[in-house]
Protein backbone atom coordinates (compact mmCIF):
# COMPACT_ATOMS: atom_id res chain seq x y z
CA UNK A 1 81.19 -103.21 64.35
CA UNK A 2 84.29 -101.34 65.10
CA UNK A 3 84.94 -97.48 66.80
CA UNK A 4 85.09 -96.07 63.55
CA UNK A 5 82.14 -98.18 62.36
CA UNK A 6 80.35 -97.25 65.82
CA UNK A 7 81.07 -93.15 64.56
CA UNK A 8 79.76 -93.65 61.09
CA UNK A 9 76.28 -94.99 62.27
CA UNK A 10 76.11 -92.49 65.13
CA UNK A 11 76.62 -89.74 62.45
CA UNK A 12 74.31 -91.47 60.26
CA UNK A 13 71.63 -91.65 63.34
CA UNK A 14 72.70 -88.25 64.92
CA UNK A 15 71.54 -86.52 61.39
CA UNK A 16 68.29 -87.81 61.17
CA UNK A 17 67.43 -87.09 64.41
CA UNK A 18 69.03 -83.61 64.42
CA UNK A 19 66.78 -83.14 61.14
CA UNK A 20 63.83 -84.09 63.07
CA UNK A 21 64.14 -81.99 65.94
CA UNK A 22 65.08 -78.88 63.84
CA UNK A 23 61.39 -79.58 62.29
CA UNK A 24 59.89 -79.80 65.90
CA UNK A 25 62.06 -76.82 67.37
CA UNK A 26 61.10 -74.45 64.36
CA UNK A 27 56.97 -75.76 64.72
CA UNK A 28 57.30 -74.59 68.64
CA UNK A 29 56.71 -70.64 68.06
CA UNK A 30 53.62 -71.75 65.40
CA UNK A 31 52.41 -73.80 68.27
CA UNK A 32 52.98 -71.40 71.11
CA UNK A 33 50.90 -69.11 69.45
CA UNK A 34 48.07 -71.47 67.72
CA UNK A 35 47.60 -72.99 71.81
CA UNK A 36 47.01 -71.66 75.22
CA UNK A 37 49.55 -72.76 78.01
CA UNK A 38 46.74 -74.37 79.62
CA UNK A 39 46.18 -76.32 76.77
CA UNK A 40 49.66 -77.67 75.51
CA UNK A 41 50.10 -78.11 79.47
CA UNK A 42 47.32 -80.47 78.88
CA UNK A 43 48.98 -82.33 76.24
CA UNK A 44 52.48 -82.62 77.66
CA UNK A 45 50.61 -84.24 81.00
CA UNK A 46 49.01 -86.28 78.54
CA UNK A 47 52.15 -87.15 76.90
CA UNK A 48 54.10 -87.73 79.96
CA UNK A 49 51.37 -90.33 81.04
CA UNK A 50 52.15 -92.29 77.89
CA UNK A 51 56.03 -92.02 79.08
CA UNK A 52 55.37 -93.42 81.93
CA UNK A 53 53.08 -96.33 80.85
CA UNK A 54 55.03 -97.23 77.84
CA UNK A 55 57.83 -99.60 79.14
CA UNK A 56 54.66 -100.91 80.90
CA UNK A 57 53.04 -101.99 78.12
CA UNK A 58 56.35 -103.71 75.89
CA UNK A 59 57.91 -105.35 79.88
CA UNK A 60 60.78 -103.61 77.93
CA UNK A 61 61.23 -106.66 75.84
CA UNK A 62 62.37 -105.15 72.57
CA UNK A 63 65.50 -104.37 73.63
CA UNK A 64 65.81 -108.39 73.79
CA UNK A 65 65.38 -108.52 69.72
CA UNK A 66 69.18 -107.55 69.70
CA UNK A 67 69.94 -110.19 71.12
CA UNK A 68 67.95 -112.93 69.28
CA UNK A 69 70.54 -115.26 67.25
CA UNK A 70 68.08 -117.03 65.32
CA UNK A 71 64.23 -116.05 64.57
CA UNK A 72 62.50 -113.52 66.30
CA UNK A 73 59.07 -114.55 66.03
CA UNK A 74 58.73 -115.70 69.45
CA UNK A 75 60.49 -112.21 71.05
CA UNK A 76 58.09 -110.40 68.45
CA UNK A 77 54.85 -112.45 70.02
CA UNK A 78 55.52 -111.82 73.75
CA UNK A 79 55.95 -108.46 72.81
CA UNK A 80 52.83 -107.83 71.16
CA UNK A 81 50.83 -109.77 73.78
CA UNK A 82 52.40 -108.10 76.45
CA UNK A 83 51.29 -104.85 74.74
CA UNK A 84 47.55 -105.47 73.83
CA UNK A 85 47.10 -106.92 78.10
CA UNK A 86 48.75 -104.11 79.40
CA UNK A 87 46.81 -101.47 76.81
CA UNK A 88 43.09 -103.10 78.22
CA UNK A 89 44.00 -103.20 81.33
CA UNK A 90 45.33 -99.79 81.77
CA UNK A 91 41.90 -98.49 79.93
CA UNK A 92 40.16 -100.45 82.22
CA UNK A 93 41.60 -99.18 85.29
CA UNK A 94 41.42 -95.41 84.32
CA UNK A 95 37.27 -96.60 83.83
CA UNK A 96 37.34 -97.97 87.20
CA UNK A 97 39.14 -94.72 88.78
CA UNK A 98 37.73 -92.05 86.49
CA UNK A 99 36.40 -90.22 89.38
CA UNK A 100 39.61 -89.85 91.55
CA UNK A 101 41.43 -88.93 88.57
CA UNK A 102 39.16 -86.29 87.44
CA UNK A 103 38.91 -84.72 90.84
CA UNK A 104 43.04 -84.59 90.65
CA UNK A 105 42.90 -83.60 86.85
CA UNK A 106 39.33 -81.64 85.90
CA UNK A 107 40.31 -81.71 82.51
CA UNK A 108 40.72 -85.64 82.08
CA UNK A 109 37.98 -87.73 80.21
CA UNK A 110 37.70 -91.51 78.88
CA UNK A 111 38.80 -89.74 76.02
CA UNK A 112 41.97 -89.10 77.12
CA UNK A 113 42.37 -92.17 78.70
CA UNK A 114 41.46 -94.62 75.01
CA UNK A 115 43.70 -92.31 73.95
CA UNK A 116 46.44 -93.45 76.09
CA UNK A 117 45.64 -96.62 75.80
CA UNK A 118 46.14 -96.45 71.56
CA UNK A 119 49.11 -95.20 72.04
CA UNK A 120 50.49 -98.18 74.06
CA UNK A 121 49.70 -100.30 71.67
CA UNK A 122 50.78 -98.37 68.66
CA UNK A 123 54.11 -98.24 70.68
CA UNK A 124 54.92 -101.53 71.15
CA UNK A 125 54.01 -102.70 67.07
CA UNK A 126 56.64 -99.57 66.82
CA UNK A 127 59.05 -100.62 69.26
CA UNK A 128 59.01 -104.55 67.24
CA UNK A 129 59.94 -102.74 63.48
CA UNK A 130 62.31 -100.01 65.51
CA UNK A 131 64.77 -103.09 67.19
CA UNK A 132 64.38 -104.95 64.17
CA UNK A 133 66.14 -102.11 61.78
CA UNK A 134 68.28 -102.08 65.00
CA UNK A 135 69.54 -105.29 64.94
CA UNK A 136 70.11 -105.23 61.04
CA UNK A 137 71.98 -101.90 61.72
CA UNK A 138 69.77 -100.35 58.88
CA UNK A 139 70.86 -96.81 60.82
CA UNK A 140 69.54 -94.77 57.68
CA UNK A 141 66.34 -96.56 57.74
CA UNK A 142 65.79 -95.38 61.40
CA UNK A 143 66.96 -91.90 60.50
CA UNK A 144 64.72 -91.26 57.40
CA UNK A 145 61.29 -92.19 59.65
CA UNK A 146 62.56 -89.72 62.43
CA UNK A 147 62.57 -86.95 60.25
CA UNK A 148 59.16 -88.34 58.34
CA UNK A 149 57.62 -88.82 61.75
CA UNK A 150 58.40 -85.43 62.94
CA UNK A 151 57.33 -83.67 59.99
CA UNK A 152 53.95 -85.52 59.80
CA UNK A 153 53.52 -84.75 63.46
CA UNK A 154 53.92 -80.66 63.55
CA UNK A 155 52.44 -80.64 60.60
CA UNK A 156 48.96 -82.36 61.96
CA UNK A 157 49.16 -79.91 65.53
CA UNK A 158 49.66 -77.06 63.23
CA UNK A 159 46.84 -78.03 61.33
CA UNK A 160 44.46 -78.82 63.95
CA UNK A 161 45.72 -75.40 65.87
CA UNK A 162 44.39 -73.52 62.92
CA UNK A 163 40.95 -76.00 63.09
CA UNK A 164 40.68 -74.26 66.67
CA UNK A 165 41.39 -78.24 68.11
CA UNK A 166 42.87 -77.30 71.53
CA UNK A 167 44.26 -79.61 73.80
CA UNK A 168 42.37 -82.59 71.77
CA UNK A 169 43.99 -81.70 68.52
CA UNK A 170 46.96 -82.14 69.97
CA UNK A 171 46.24 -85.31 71.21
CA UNK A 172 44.33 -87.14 68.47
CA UNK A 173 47.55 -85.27 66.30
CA UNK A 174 49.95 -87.75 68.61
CA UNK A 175 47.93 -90.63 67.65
CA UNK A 176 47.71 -90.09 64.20
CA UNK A 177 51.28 -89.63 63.82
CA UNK A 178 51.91 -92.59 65.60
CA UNK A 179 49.69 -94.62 63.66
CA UNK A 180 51.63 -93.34 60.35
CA UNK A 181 55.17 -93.99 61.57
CA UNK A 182 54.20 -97.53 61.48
CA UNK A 183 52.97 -97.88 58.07
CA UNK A 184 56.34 -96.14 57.45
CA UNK A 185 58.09 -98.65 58.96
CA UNK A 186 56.23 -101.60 57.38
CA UNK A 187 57.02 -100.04 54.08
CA UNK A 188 60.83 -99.72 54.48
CA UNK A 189 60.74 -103.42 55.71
CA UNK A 190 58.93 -104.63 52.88
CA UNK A 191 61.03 -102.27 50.60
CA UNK A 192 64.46 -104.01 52.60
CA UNK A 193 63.21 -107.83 52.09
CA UNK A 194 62.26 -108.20 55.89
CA UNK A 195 59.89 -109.83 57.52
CA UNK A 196 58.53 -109.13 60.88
CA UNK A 197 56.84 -112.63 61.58
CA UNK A 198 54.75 -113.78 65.05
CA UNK A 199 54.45 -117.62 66.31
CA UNK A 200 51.11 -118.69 67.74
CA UNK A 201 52.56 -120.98 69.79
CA UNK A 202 52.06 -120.43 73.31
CA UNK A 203 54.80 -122.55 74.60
CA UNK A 204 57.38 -120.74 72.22
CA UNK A 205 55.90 -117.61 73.72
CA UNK A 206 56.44 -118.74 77.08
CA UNK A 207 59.72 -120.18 76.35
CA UNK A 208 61.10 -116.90 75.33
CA UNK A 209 59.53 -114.48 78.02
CA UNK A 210 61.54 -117.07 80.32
CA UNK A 211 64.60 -116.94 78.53
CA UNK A 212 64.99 -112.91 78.29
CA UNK A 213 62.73 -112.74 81.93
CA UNK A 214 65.40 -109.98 82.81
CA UNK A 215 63.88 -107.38 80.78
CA UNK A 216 60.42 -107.36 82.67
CA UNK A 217 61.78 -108.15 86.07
CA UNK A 218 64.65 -105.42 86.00
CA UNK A 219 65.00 -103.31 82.86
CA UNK A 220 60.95 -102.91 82.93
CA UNK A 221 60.47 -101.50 86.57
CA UNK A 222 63.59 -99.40 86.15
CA UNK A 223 62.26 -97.39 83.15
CA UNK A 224 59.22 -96.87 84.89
CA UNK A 225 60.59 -95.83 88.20
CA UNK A 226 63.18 -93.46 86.04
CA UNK A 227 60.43 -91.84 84.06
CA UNK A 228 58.16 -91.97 87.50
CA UNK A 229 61.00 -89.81 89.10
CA UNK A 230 61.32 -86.96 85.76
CA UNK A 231 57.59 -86.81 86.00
CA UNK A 232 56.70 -86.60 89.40
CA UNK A 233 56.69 -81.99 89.32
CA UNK A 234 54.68 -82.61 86.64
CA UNK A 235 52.00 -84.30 88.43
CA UNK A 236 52.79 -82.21 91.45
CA UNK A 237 52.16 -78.60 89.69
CA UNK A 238 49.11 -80.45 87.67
CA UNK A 239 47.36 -81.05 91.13
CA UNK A 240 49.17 -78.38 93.14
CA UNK A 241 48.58 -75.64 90.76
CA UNK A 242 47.06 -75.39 87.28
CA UNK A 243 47.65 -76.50 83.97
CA UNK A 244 49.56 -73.20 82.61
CA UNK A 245 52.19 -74.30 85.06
CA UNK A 246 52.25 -77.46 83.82
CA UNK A 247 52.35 -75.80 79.91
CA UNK A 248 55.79 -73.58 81.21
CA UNK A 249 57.69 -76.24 82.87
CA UNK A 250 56.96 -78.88 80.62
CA UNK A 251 57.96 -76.68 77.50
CA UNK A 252 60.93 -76.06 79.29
CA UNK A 253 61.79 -79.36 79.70
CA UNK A 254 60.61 -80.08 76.15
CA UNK A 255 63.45 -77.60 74.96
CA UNK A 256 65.99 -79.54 77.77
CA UNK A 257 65.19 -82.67 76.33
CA UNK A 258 65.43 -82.09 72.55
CA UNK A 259 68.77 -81.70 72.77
CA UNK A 260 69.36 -84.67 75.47
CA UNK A 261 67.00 -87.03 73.42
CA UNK A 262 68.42 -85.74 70.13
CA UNK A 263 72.54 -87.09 71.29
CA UNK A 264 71.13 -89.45 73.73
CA UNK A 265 69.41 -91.55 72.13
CA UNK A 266 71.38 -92.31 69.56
CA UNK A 267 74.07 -93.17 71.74
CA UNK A 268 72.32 -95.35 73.59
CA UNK A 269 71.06 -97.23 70.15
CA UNK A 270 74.28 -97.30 68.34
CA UNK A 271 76.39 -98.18 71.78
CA UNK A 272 74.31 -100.98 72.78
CA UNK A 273 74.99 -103.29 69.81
CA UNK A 274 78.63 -102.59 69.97
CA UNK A 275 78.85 -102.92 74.17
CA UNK A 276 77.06 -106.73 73.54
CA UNK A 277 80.26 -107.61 71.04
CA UNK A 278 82.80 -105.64 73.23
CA UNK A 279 81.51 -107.37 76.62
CA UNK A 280 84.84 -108.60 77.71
CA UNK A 281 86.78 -106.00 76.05
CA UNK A 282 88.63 -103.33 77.27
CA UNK A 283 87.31 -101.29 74.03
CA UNK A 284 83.82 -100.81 76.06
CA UNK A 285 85.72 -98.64 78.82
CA UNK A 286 87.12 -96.54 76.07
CA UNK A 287 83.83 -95.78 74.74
CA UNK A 288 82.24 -95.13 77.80
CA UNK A 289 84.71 -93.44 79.09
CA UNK A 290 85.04 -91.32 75.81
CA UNK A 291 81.33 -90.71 75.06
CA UNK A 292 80.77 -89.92 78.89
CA UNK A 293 82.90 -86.95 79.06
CA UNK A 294 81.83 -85.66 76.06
CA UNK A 295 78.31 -85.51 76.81
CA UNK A 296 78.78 -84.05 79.76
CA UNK A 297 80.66 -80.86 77.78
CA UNK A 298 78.10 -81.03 75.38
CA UNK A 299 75.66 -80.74 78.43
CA UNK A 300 77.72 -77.73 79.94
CA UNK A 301 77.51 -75.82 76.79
CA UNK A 302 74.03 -76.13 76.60
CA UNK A 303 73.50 -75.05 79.98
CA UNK A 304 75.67 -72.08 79.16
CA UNK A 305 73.44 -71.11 75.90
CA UNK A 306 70.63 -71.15 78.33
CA UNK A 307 72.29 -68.99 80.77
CA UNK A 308 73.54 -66.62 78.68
CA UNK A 309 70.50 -66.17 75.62
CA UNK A 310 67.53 -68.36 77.31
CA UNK A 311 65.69 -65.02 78.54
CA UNK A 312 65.34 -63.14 75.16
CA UNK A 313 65.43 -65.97 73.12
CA UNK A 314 62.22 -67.68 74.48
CA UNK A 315 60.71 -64.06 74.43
CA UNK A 316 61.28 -63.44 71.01
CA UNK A 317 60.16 -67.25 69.43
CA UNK A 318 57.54 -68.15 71.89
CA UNK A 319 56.12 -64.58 73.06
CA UNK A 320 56.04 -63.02 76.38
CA UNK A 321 53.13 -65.23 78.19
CA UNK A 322 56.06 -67.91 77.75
CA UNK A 323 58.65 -65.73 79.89
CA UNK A 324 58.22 -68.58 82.66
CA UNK A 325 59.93 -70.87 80.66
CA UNK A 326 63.48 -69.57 80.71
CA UNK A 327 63.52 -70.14 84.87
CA UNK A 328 62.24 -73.34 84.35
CA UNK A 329 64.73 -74.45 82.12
CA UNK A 330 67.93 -72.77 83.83
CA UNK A 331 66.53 -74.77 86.63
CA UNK A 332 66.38 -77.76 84.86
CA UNK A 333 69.64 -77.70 82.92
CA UNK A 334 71.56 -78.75 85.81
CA UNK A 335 70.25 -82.63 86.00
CA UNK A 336 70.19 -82.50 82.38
CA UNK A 337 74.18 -82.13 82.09
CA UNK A 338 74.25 -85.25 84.20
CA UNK A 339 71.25 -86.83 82.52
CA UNK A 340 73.10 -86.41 79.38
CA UNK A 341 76.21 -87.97 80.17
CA UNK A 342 74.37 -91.06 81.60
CA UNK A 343 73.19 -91.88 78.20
CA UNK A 344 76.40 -94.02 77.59
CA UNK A 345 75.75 -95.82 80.99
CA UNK A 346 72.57 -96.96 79.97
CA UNK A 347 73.33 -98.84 77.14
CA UNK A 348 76.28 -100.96 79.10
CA UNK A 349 73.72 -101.97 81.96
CA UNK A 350 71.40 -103.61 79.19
CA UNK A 351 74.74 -105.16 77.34
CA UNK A 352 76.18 -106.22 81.19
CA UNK A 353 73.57 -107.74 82.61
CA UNK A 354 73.95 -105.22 85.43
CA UNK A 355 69.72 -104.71 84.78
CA UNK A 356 69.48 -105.35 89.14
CA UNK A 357 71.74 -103.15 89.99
CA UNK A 358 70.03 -100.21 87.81
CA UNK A 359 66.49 -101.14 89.00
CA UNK A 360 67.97 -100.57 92.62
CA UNK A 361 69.34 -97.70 92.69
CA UNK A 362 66.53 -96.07 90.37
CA UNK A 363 64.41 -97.05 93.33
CA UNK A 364 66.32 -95.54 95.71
CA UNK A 365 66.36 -92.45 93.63
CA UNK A 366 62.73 -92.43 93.24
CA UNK A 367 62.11 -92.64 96.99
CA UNK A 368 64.75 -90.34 97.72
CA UNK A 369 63.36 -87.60 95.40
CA UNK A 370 59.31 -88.45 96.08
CA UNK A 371 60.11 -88.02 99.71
CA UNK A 372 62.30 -84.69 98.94
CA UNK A 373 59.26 -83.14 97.26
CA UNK A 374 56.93 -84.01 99.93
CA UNK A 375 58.79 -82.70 102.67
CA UNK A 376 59.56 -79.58 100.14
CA UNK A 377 56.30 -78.80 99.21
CA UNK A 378 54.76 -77.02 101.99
CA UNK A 379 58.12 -75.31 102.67
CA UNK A 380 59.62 -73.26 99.91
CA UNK A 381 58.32 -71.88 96.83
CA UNK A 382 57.49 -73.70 93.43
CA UNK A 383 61.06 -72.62 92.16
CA UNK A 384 63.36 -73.79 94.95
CA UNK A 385 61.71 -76.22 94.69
CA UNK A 386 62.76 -77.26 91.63
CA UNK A 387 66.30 -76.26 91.88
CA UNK A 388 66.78 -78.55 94.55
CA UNK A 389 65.27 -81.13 92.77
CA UNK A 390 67.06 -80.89 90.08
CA UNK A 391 70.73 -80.23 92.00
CA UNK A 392 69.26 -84.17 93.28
CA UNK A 393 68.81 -86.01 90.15
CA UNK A 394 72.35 -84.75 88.99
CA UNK A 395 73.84 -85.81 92.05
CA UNK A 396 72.47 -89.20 91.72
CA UNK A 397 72.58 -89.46 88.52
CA UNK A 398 77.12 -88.70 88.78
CA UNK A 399 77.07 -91.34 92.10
CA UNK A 400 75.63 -94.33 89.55
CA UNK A 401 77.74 -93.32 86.42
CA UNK A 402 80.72 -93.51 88.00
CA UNK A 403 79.73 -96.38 90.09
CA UNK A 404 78.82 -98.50 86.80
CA UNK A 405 82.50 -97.15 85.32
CA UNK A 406 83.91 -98.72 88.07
CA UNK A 407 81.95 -101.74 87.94
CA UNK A 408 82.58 -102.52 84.01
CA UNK A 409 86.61 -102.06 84.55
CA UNK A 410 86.42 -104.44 87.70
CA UNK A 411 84.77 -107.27 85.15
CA UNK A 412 87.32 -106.68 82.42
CA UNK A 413 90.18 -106.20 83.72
CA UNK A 414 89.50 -109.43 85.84
């Protein structure tokens, strides 16, 4: 796949997914006013659990279907087997801990926590039909289930908002949608000629967790510490405070993140194929270097549209209970400039092998900002807070872009 190539399937990729979060952005004001903040503070905590857990529950093995030359049966089986252990297991453990967690979350219940649970394992049969279309570069498949997904999603927590569903409807809304996107999926395959086969053989299953082992013992634990380290005010205001806190901040990084996931993440799945053919090339520093600085002007801009609109604009589509938001997300937008522009960087650690050096410095970063908050939390108020945390993760995240940079040009130009 060439540049050009590499800007016709981000296009393709980028307008799906813009598609799909114009559905979710124009669904917010419904929502805002069909749910409490309480509630939808609820859901996000809910939601950000599953965030968490879900790299868990695939050891981040999908990302190793790229890479598969021949048949992916055997990638495909580890995967699923890692996800059904890790799903039990976590329900398990929430049965044996219900107690502490309801006396740090009132509103938790087993519930919640099958819930959680389904939605790990929903995630990883996802995650298998997702980096299969990936690895066929079927880019409009992928595009046309975003925007089916989203639509079938608002349209269910619309639905059960106007049922009078609360924080539940929301939830069971997440699952159903979930459940749907991979029918979806299995219907475009079958419609494409492709078939997603397993192996029951054990030792072909073993053979191949061996072979791509990288994935669980670096890529895994560093998606888990980096979505440990987003999460961690949300679990802080959650035990801290209350739940309507929880609803502000997390909408506003809901309306940080649309925008971030919606460029993002197609970077990161259209760059990644390319960076594995360009590995010795000098063509992956011109990309990087290219896509880099022009996600972090897309990130300025954004931050300026905050600045300058945020305040009346979250008045007049969400209400004025939601008023909070706008500080939150001013806040906010400064680690998601640099957050943004570290898209790029993601997708070369996975294509050179550099899976160690990520998992390193995202634990550093996670200690770094866990003890920040503790030592913050019984000094300044919930908003400085916040701005210094977030003045943190866009430090660190500039100090390990331009680190990587550095490290890629050292390996090609040797």
């Amino acid at each position: 796949m060439k540049i050009a190539s590499a800007r016709s399937s981000f296009i393709t990729m980028f307008s799906g997914t813009l598609v799909a979060q114009i559905i979710a952005i124009a669904v917010l004001p419904l929502l805002t006013r069909l749910y409490t903040p309480e509630q939808i503070g609820v859901q996000n905590l809910f939601i950000t659990t599953i965030n968490i857990l879900m790299p868990l529950a695939t050891l981040s093995y999908p990302m190793a279907i790229v890479l598969v030359k021949d048949k992916q049966d055997g990638i495909n089986s580890t995967i699923l087997l890692s996800t059904v252990i890790v799903s039990i297991l976590s329900f398990l453990l929430t049965l044996v801990f219900l107690d502490e967690i309801q006396m740090a979350f009132t509103y938790w219940s087993i519930c919640l926590s099958l819930s959680v649970s389904i939605c790990m394992l929903l995630y990883g049969i996802q995650q298998i039909n997702e980096y299969t279309f990936l690895k066929l570069e079927e880019f409009k498949v992928i595009s046309r289930i975003a925007i089916e997904n989203s639509l079938y999603l608002n349209v269910l927590k619309v639905a059960m908002g106007l049922l009078g569903g609360g924080y539940l409807g929301l939830i069971v809304s997440t699952v159903i949608a979930m459940l749907i996107k991979i029918l979806r999926q299995s219907y475009y395959l079958k419609k494409k000629f492709i078939r997603v086969q397993y192996t029951k053989d054990i030792a072909e299953v073993k053979k191949v967790a061996r072979e791509y082992q990288s994935f669980p013992k670096y890529r895994c634990p560093q998606s888990l510490i980096n979505t440990l380290s987003i999460s961690i005010p949300v679990y802080y205001i959650a035990i801290y405070y209350d739940a309507d806190l929880v609803g502000y901040y997390t909408l506003a990084l809901t309306l940080l993140t649309l925008p971030v996931n919606l460029i993002g993440n197609n970077v990161t799945s259209v760059l990644y194929p390319i960076l594995v053919r360009y590995k010795k090339s000098k063509n992956a520093l011109v990309l990087l270097r290219k896509y880099c600085l022009s996600l972090m002007f897309v990130g300025f801009f954004i931050t300026f549209v905050i600045y300058a609109f945020g305040d009346v604009a979250i008045v007049y589509f969400f209400g004025k209970e939601w008023s909070m938001v706008y500080t939150f997300a001013l806040l906010l937008s400064i680690q998601s400039i640099f957050q943004l522009s570290n898209r790029p960087i993601v997708s070369a650690i996975t294509a050179f092998d550099y899976q160690k050096d990520m998992l390193i410095f995202e634990m550093g970063s996670f200690f770094i900002k866990f003890v920040a908050l503790l030592v913050l939390i019984n000094l300044l108020e919930l908003e400085d807070v916040i701005r210094i945390y977030s003045i943190l993760g866009a430090t660190l995240y500039l100090i390990f872009s331009i680190y990587v940079y550095y490290m890629i040009k050292r390996e090609v130009e040797d």
